[in-house]
N, C-alpha and C. Protein backbone atom coordinates (compact mmCIF):
# COMPACT_ATOMS: atom_id res chain seq x y z
N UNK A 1 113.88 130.66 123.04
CA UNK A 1 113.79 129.28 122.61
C UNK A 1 112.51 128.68 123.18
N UNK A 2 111.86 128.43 122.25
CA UNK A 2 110.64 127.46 122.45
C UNK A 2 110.89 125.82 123.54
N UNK A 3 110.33 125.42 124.16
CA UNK A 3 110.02 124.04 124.78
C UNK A 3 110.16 123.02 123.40
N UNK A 4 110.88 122.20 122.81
CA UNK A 4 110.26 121.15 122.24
C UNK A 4 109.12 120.38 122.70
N UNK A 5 108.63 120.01 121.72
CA UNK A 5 107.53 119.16 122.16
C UNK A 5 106.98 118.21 122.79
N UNK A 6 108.30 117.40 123.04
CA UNK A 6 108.93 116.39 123.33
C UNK A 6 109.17 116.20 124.49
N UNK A 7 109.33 117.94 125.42
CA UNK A 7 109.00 117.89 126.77
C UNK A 7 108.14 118.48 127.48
N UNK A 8 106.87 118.70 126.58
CA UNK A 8 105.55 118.70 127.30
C UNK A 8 104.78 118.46 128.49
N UNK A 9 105.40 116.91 128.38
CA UNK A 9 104.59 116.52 129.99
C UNK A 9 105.48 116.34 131.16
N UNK A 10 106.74 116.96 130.82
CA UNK A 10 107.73 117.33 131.38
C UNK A 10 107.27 118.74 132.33
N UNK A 11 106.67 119.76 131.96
CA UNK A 11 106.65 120.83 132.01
C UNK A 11 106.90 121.06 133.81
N UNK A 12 105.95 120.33 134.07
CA UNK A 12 106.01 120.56 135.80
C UNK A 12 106.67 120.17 136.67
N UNK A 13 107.52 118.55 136.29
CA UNK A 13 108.29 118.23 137.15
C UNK A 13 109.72 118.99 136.84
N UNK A 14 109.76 119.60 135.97
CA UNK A 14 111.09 120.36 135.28
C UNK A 14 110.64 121.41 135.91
N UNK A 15 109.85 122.24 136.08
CA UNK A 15 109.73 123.42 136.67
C UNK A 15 109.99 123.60 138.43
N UNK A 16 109.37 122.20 139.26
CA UNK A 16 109.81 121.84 139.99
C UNK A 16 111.22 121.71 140.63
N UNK A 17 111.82 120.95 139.86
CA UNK A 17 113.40 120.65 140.13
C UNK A 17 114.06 121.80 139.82
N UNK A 18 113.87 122.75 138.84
CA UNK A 18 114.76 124.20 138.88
C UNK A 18 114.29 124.93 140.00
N UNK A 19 113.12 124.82 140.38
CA UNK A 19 112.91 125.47 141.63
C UNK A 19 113.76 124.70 142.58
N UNK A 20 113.64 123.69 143.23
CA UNK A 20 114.46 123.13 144.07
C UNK A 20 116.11 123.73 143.60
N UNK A 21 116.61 123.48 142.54
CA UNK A 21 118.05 123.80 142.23
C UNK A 21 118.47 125.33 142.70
N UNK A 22 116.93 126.37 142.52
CA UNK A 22 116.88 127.56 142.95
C UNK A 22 117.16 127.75 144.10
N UNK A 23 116.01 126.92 144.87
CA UNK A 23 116.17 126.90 146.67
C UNK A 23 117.77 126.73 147.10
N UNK A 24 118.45 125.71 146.66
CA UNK A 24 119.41 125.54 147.04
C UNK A 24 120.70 126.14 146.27
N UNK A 25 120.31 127.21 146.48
CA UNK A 25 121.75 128.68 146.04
C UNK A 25 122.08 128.19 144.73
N UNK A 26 121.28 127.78 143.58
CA UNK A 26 121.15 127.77 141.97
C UNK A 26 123.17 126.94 142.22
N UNK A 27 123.00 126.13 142.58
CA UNK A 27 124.11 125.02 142.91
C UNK A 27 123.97 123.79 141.89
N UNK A 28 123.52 123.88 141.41
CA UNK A 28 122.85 122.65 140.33
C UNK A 28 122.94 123.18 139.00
N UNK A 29 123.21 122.10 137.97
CA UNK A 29 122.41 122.17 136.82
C UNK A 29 121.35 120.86 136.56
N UNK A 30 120.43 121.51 135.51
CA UNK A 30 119.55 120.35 134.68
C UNK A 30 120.65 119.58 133.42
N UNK A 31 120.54 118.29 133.72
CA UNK A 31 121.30 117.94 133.03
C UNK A 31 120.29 116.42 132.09
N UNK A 32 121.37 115.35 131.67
CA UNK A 32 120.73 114.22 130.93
C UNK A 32 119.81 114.51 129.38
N UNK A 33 118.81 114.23 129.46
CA UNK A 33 117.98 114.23 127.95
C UNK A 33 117.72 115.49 128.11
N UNK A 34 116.83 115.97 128.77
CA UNK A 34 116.52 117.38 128.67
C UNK A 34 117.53 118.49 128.30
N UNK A 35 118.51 118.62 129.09
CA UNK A 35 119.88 119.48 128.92
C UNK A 35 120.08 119.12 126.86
N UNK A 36 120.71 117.43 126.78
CA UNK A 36 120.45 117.14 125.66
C UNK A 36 119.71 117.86 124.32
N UNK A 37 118.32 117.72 124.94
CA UNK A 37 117.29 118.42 123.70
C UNK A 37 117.84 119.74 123.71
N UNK A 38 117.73 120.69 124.41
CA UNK A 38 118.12 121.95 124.66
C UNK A 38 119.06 122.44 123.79
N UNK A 39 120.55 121.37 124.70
CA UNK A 39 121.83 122.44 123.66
C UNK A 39 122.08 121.26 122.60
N UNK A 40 121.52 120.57 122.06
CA UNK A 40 121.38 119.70 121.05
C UNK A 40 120.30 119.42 119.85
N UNK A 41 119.56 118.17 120.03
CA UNK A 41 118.74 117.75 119.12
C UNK A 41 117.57 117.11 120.27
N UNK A 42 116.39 117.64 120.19
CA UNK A 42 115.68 117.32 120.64
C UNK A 42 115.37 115.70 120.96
N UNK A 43 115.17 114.96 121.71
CA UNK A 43 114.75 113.61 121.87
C UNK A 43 113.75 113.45 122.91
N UNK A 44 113.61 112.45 122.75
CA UNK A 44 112.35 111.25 123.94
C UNK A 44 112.64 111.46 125.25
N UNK A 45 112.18 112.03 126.05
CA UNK A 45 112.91 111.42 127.39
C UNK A 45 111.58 111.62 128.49
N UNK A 46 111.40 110.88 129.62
CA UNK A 46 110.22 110.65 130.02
C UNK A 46 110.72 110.92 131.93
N UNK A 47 112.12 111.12 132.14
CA UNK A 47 112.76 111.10 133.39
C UNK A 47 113.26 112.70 133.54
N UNK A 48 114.02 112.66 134.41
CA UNK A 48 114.65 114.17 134.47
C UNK A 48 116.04 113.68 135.44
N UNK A 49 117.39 114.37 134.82
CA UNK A 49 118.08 114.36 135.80
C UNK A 49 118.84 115.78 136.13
N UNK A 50 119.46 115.89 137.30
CA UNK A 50 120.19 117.18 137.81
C UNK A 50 121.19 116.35 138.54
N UNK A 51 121.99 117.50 138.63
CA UNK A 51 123.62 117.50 139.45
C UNK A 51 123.44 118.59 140.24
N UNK A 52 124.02 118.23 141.53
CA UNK A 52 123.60 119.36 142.44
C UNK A 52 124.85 118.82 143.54
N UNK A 53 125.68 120.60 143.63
CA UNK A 53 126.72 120.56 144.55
C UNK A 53 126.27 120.50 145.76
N UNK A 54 126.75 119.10 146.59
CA UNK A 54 126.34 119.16 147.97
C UNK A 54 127.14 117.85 148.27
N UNK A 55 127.25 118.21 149.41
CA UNK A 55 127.78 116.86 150.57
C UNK A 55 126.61 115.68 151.00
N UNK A 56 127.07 114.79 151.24
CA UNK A 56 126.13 113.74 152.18
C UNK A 56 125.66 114.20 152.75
N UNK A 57 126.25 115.24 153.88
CA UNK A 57 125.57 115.96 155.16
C UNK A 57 124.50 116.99 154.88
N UNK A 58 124.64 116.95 153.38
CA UNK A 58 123.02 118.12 152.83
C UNK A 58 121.75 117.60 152.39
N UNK A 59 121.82 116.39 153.01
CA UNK A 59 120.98 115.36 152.27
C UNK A 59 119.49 115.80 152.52
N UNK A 60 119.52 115.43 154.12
CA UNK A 60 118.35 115.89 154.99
C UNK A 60 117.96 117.52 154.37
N UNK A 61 118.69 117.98 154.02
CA UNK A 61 118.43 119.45 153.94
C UNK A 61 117.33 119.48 152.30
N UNK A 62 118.10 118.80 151.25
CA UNK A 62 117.61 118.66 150.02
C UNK A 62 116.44 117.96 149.81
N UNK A 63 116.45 116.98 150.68
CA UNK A 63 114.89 116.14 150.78
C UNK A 63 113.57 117.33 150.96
N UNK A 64 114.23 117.96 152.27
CA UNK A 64 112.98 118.86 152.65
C UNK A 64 112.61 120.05 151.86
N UNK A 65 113.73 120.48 150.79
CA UNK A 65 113.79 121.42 150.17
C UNK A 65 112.79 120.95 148.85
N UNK A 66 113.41 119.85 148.40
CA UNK A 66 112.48 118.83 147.62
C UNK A 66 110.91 118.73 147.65
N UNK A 67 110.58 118.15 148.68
CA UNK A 67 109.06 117.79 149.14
C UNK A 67 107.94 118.91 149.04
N UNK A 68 109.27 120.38 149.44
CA UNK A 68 108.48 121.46 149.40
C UNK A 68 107.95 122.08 148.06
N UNK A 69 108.68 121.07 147.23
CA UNK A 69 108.61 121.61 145.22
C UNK A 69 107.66 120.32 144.99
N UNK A 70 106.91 119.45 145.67
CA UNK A 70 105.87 118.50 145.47
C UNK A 70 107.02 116.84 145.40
N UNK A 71 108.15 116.88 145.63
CA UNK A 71 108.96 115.95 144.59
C UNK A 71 109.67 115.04 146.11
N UNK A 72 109.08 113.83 146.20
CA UNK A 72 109.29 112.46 147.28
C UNK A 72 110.72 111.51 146.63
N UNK A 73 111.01 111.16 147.64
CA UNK A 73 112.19 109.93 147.34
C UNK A 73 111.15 108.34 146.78
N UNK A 74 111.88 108.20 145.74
CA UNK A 74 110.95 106.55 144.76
C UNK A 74 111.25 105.55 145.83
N UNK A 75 112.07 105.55 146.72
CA UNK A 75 112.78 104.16 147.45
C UNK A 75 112.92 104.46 149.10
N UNK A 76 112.79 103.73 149.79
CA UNK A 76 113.33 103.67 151.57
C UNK A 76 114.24 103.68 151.62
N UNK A 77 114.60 104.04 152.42
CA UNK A 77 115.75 104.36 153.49
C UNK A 77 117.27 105.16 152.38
N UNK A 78 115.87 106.53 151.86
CA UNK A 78 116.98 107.15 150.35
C UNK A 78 117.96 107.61 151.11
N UNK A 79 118.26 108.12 151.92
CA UNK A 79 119.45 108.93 152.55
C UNK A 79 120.61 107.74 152.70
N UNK A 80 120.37 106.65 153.08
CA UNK A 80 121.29 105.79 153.72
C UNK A 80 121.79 105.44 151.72
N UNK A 81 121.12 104.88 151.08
CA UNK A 81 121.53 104.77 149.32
C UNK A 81 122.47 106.04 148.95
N UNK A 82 121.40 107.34 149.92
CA UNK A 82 122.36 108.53 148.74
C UNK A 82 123.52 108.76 148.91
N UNK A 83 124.01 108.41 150.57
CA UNK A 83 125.09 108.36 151.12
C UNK A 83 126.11 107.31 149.82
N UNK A 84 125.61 106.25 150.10
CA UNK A 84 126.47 105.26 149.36
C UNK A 84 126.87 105.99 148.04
N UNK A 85 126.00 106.11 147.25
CA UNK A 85 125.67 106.24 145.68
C UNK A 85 125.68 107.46 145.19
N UNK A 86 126.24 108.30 146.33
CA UNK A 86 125.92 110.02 146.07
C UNK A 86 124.47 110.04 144.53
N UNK A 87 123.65 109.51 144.63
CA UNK A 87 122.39 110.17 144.00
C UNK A 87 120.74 109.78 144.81
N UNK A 88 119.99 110.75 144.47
CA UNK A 88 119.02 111.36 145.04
C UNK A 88 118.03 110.36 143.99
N UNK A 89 117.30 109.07 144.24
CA UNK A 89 116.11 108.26 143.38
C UNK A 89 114.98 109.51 144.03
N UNK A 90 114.44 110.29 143.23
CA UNK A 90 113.22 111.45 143.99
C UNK A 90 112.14 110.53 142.44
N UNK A 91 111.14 111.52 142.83
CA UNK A 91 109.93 111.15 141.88
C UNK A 91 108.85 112.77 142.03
N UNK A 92 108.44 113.38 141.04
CA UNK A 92 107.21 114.37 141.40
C UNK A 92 106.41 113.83 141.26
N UNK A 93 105.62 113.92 142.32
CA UNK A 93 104.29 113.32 142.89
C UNK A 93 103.04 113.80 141.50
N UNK A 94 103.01 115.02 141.50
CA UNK A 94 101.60 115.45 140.50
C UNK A 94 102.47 114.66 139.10
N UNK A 95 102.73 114.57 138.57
CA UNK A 95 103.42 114.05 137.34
C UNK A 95 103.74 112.69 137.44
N UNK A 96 104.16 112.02 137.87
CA UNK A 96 104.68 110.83 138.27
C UNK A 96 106.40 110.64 137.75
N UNK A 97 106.59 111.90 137.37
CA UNK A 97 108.31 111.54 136.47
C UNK A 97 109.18 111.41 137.20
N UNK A 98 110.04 110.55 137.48
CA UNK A 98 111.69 109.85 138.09
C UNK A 98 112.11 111.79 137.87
N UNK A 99 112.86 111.72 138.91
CA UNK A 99 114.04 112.68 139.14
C UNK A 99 115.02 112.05 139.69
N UNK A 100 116.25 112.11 139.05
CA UNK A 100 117.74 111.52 139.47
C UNK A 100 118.55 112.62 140.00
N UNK A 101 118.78 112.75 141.09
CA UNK A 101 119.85 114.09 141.35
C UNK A 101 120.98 113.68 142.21
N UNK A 102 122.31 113.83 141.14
CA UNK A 102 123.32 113.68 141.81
C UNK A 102 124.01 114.49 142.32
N UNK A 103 125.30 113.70 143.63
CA UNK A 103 125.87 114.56 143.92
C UNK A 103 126.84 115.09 144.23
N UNK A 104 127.17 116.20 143.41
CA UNK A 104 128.54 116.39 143.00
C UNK A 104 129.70 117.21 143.91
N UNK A 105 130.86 116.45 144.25
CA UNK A 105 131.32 117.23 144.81
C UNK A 105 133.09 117.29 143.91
N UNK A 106 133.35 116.80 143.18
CA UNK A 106 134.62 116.80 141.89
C UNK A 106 134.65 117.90 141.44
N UNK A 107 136.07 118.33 141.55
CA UNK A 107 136.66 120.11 140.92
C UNK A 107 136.00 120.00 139.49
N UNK A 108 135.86 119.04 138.96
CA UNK A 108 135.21 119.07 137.51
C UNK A 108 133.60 119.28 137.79
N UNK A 109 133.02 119.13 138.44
CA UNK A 109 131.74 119.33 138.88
C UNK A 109 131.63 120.74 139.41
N UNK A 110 132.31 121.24 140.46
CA UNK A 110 131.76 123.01 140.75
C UNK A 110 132.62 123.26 139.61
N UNK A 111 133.18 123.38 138.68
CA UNK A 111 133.70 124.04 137.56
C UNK A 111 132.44 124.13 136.87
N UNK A 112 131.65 122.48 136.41
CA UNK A 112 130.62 122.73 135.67
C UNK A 112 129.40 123.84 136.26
N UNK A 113 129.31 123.41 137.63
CA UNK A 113 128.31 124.65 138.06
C UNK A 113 128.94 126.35 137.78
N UNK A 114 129.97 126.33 137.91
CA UNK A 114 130.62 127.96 137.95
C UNK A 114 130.36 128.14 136.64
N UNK A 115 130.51 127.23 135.70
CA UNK A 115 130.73 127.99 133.91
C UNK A 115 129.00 127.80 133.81
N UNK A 116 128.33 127.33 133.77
CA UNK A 116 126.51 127.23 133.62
C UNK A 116 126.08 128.49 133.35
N UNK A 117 125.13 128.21 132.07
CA UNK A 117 124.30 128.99 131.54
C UNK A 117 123.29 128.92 132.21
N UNK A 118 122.32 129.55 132.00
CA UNK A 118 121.03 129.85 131.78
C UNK A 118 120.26 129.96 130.69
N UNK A 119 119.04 129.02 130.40
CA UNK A 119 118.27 129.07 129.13
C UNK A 119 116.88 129.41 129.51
N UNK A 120 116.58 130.03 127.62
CA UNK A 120 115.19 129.82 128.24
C UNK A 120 114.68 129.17 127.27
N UNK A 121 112.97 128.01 128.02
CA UNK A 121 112.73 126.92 127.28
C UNK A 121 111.61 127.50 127.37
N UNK A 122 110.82 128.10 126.61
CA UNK A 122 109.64 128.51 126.85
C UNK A 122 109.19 129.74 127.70
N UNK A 123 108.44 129.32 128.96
CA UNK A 123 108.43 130.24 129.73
C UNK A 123 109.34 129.85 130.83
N UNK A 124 110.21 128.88 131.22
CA UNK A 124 111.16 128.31 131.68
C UNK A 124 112.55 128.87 131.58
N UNK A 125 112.96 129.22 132.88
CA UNK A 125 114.60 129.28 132.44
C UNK A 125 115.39 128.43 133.63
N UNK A 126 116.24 127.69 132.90
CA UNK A 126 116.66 126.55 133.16
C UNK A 126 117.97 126.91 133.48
N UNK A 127 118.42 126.20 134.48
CA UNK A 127 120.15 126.77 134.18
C UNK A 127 121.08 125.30 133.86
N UNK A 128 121.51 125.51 132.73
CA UNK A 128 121.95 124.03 131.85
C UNK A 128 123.93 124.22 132.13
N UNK A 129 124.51 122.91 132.27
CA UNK A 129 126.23 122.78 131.57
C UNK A 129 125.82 123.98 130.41
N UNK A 130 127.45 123.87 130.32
CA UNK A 130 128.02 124.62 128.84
C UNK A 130 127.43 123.21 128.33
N UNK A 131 127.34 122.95 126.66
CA UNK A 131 127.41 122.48 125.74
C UNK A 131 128.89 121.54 126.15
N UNK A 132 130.19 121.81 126.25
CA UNK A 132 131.38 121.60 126.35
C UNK A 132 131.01 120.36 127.32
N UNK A 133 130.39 120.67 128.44
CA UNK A 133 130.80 120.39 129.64
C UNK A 133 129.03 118.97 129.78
N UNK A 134 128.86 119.59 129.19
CA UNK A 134 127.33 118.27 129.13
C UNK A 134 128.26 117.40 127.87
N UNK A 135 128.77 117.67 127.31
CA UNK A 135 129.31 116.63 126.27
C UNK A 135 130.65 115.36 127.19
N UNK A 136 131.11 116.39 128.00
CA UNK A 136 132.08 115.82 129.11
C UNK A 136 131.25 114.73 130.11
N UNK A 137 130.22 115.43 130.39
CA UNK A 137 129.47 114.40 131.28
C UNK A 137 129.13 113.12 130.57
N UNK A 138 128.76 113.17 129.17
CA UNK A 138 127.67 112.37 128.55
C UNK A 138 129.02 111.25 127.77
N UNK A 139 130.31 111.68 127.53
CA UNK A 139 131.29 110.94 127.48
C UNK A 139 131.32 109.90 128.58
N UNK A 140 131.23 110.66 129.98
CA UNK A 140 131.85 109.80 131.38
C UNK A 140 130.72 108.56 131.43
N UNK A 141 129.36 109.15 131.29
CA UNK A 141 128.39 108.12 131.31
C UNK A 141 128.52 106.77 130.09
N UNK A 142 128.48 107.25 128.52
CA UNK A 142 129.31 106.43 127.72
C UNK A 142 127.92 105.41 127.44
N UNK A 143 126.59 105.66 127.45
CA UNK A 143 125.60 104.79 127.10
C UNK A 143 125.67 105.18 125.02
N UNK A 144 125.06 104.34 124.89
CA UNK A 144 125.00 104.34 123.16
C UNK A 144 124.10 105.99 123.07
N UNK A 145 123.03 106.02 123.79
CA UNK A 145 122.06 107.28 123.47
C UNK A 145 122.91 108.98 123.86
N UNK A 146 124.27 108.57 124.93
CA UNK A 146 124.57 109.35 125.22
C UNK A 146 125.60 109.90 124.01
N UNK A 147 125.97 108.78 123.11
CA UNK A 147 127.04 108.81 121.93
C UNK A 147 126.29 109.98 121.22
N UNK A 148 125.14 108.95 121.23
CA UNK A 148 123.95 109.93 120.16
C UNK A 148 124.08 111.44 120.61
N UNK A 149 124.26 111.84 121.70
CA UNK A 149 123.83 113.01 122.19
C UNK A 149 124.81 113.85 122.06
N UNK A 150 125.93 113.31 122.05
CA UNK A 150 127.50 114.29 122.01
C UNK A 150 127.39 114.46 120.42
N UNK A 151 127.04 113.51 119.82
CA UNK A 151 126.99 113.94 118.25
C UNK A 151 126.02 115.13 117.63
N UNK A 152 125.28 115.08 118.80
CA UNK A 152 124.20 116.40 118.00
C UNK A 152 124.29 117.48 118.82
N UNK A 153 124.93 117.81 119.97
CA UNK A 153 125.09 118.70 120.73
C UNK A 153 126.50 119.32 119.97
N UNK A 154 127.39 118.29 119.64
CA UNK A 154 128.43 119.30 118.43
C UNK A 154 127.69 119.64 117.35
N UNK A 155 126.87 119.19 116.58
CA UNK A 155 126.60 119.45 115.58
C UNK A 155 125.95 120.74 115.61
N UNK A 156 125.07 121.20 117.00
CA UNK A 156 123.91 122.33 117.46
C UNK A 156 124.95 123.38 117.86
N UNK A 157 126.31 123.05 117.78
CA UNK A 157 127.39 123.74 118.68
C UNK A 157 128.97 124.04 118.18
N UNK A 158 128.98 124.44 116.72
CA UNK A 158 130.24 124.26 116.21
C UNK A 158 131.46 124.90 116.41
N UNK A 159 130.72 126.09 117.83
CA UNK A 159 132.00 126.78 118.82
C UNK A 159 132.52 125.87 119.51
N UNK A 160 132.92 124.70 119.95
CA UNK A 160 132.89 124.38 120.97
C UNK A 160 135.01 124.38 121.36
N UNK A 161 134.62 124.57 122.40
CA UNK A 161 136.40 124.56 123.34
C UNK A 161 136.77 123.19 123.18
N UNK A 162 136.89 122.43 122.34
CA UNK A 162 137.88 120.87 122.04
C UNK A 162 138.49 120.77 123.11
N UNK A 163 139.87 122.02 123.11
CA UNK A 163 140.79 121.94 124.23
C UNK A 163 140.24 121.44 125.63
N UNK A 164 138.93 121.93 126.30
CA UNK A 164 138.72 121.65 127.22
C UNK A 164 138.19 120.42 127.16
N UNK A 165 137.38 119.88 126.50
CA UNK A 165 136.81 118.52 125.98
C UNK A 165 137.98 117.43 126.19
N UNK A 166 139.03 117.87 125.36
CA UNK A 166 139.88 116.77 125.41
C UNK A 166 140.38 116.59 126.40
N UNK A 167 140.94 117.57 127.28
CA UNK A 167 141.20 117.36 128.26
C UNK A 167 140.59 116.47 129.74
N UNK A 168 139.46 117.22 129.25
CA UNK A 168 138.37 116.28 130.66
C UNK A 168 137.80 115.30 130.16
N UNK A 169 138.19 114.99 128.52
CA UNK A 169 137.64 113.52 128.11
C UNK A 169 138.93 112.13 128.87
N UNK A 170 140.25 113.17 128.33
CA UNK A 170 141.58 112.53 128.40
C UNK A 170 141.18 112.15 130.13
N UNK A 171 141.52 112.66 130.64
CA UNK A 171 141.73 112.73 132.42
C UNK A 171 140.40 111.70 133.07
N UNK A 172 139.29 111.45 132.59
CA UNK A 172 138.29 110.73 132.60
C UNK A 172 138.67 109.52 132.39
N UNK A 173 139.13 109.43 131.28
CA UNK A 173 139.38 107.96 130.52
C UNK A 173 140.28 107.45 131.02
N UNK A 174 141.85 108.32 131.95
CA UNK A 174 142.77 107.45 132.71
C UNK A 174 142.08 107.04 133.67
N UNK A 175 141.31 108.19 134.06
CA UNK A 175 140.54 107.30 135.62
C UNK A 175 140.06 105.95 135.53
N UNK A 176 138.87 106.26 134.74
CA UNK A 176 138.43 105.23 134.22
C UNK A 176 138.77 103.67 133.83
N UNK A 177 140.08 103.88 133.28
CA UNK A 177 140.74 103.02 132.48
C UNK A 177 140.24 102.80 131.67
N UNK A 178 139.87 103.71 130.77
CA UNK A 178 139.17 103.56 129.61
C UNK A 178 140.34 104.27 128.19
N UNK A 179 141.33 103.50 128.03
CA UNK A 179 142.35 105.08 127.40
C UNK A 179 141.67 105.31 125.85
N UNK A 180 140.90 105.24 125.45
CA UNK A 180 140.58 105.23 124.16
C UNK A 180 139.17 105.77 123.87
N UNK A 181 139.04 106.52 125.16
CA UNK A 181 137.63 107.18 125.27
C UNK A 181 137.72 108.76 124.38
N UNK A 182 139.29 109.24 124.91
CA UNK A 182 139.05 110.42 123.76
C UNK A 182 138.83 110.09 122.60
N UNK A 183 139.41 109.26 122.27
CA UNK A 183 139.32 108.58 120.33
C UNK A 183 138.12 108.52 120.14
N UNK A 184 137.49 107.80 120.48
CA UNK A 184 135.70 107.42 120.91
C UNK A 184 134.82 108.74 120.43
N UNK A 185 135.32 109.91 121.40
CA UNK A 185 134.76 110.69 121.47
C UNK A 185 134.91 111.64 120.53
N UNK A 186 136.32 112.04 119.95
CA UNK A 186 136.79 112.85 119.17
C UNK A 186 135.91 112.63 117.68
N UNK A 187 136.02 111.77 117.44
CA UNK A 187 135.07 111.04 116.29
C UNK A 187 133.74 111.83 116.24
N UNK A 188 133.05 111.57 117.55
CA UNK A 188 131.42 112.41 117.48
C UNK A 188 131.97 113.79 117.14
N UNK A 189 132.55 114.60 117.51
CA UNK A 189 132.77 115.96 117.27
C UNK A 189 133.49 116.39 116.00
N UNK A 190 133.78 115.37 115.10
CA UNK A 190 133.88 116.03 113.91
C UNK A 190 132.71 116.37 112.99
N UNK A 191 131.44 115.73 113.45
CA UNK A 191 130.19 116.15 112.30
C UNK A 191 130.31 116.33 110.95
């Protein structure tokens, strides 16, 4: 699989952050627009985000692991935020692109790391969610672009495990209190 075009000037801070995801025992996926374009329909995206299994207490560890792939925290006093907010505001320095890396520690989260592919985007290999499981995420998030994204990631994907979908849509949406999120969602996946 070719790079879309679309993430061109992507190339380095994406190459970056899989290295970092590497450093740290390939514990991560690339996820958000990029993941998106990939097992979907290509789009716009000018940021990068990842999920990366780790504790608060790996924070210090990921920063330095980070810095060493060119890639700084955007904000002060990031450790004391990441604590709060379990996510990582980073930035690659040669590129200037936002990196968001969260952090996951939910049985639905090392599930997503245990089932993860590996792609390749070019000369890039990326290690992405299932399709299934980026559609699960992009439900929980629930932005209009992310609607967009579950709709073309089924459409790029007409294997997909429902069963598991519904399930981690269902179990989301009680949390949430959202009960009408599978409905929501079920809709995008008929194509």
């Amino acid at each position: 699989m070719t790079l879309p075009e679309q993430f061109a000037s992507l190339i380095a801070p994406l190459t970056a952050l899989q290295h970092l995801l590497d450093r740290f025992g390939s514990r991560g996926v690339i996820i958000g627009g990029v993941a998106s374009g990939l097992l979907g329909k290509p789009r716009f995206t000018v940021d990068l985000d990842a999920m990366l299994l780790a504790s608060t207490q790996d924070i210090p560890r990921i920063l330095e692991l980070a810095k060493a792939e060119g890639i700084e925290s955007r904000m002060d006093e990031i450790e004391e935020f990441a604590k709060k907010n379990r996510v990582l505001l980073m930035r690659h320095l040669l590129s200037g692109a936002n990196i968001d890396i969260s952090l996951g520690v939910l049985p639905f989260e090392e599930d997503v790391i245990e089932r993860s592919i590996v792609r390749q985007a070019g000369t890039l290999s990326l290690r992405l969610p299932t399709p299934e499981d980026l559609i699960i995420l992009k439900a929980v998030a629930h932005r209009p672009k992310d609607l967009e994204d579950i709709r073309t990631i089924a459409e790029s994907n007409p294997t997909l495990d429902l069963k598991r979908i519904k399930f981690w849509v269902k179990s989301f949406g009680d949390l949430l209190e959202l009960p009408d999120l599978w409905g929501q969602i079920s809709e995008l996946l008929k194509g």
